[in-house]
Protein backbone atom coordinates (compact mmCIF):
# COMPACT_ATOMS: atom_id res chain seq x y z
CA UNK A 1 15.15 -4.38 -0.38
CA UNK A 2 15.24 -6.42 2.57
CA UNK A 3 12.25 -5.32 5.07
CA UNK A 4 14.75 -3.21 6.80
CA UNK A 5 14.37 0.22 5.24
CA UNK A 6 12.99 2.86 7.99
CA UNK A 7 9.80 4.06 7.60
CA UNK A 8 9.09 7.82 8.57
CA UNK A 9 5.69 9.15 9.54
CA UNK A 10 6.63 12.43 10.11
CA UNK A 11 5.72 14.09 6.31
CA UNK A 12 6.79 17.58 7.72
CA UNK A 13 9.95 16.51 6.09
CA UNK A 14 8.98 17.49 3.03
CA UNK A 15 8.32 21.34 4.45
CA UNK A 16 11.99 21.86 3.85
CA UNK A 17 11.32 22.07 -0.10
CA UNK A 18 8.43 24.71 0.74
CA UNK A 19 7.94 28.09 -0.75
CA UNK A 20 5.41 30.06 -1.49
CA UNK A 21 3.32 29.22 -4.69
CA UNK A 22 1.70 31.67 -7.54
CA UNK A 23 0.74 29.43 -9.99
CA UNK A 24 -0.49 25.35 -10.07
CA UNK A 25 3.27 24.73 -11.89
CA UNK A 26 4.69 26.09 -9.00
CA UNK A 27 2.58 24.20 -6.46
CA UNK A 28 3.00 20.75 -8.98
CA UNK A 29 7.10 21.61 -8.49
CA UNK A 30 6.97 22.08 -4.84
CA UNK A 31 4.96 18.99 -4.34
CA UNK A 32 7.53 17.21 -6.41
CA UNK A 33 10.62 18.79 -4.26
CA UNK A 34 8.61 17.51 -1.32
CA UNK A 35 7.86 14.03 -2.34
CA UNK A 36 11.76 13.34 -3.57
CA UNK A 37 12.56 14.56 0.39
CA UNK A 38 9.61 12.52 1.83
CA UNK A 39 11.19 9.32 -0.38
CA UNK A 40 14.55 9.91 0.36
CA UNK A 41 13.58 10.02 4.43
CA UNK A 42 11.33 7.19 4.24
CA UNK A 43 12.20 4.15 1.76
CA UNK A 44 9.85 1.86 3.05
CA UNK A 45 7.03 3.93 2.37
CA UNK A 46 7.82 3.78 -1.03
CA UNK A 47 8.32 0.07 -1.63
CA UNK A 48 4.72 -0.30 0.23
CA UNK A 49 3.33 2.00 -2.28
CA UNK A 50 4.77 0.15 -4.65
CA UNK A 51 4.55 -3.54 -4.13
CA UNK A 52 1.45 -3.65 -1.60
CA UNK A 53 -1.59 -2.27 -3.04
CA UNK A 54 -2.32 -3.99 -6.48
CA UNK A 55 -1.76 -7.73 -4.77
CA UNK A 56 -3.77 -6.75 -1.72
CA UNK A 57 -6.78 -4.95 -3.09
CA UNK A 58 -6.88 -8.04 -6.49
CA UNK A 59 -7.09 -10.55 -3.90
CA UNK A 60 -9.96 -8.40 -1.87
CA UNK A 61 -11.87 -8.09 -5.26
CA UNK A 62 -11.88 -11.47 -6.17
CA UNK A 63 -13.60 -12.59 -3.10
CA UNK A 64 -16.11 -9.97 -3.48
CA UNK A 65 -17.14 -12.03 -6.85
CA UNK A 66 -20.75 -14.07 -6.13
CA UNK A 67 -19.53 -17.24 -8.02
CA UNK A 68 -18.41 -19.63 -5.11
CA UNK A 69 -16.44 -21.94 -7.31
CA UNK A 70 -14.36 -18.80 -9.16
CA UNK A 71 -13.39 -17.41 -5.75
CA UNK A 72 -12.92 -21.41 -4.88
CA UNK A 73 -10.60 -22.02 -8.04
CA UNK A 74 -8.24 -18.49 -6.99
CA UNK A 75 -8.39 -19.63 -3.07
CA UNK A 76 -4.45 -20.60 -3.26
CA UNK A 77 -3.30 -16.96 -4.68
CA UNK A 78 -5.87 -15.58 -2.36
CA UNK A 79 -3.87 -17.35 0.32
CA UNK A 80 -0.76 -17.07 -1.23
CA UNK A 81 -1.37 -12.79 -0.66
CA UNK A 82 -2.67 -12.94 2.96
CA UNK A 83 0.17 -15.14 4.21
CA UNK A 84 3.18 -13.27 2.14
CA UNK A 85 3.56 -10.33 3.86
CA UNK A 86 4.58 -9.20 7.55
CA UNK A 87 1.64 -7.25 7.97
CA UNK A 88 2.97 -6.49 11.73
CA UNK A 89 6.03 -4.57 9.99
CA UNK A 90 3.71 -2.42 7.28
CA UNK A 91 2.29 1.40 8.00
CA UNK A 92 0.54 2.14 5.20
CA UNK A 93 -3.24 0.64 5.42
CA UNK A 94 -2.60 -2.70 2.93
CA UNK A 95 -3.94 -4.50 5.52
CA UNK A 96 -7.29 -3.82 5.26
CA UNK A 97 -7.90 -5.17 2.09
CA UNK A 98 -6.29 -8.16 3.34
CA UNK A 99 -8.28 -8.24 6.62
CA UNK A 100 -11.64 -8.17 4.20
CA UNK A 101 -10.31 -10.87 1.86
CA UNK A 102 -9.51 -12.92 4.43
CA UNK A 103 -12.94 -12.40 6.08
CA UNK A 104 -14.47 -13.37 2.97
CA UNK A 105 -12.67 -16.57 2.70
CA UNK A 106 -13.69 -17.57 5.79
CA UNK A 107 -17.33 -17.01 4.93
CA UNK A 108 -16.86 -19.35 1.64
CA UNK A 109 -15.51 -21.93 4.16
């Protein structure tokens, strides 16, 4: 991984692994062919899902905590989140919970 993987919004990629359906085991295998195309045309959507939304959304919900000094004491992982990625270069919407921590911090300030 090296922030160079393409991202592809078009998920009509994964209409190539569509039939038609007659029972939920069916539908569960044709949403599993799908997602194996949708992965294989779009890496980077994948490592977002993957490494973006647990660091972003923990550093959101600690600042949402009413003790001052806790959110205080975690300030430098707080940080340490909202500067580490290239938020310019990510699709998915991690940024948002980002955007709120960051708000928050500046609020504490």
């Amino acid at each position: 991984m090296n922030g160079t993987e393409p991202f592809n919004v078009d998920w009509r990629v994964m209409n190539a692994a569509w039939p038609p359906q007659h029972s939920e085991a069916e539908a569960v295998e044709v949403a599993l062919a799908g997602l194996k195309l949708q992965h294989a045309a779009s890496p980077r959507m994948t490592i977002e899902k993957d490494y973006l939304p647990e660091p972003c959304f923990a550093a959101w919900v600690v600042t949402l905590c009413p003790d001052r000094e806790f959110v205080m004491s975690n300030r430098p992982a707080i940080e340490k989140v909202i500067t580490h990625y290239d938020f310019s270069r990510v699709y998915l919407s991690q940024f948002f919970p980002v955007e709120s921590a960051w708000w928050r911090m500046r609020l504490l300030k």
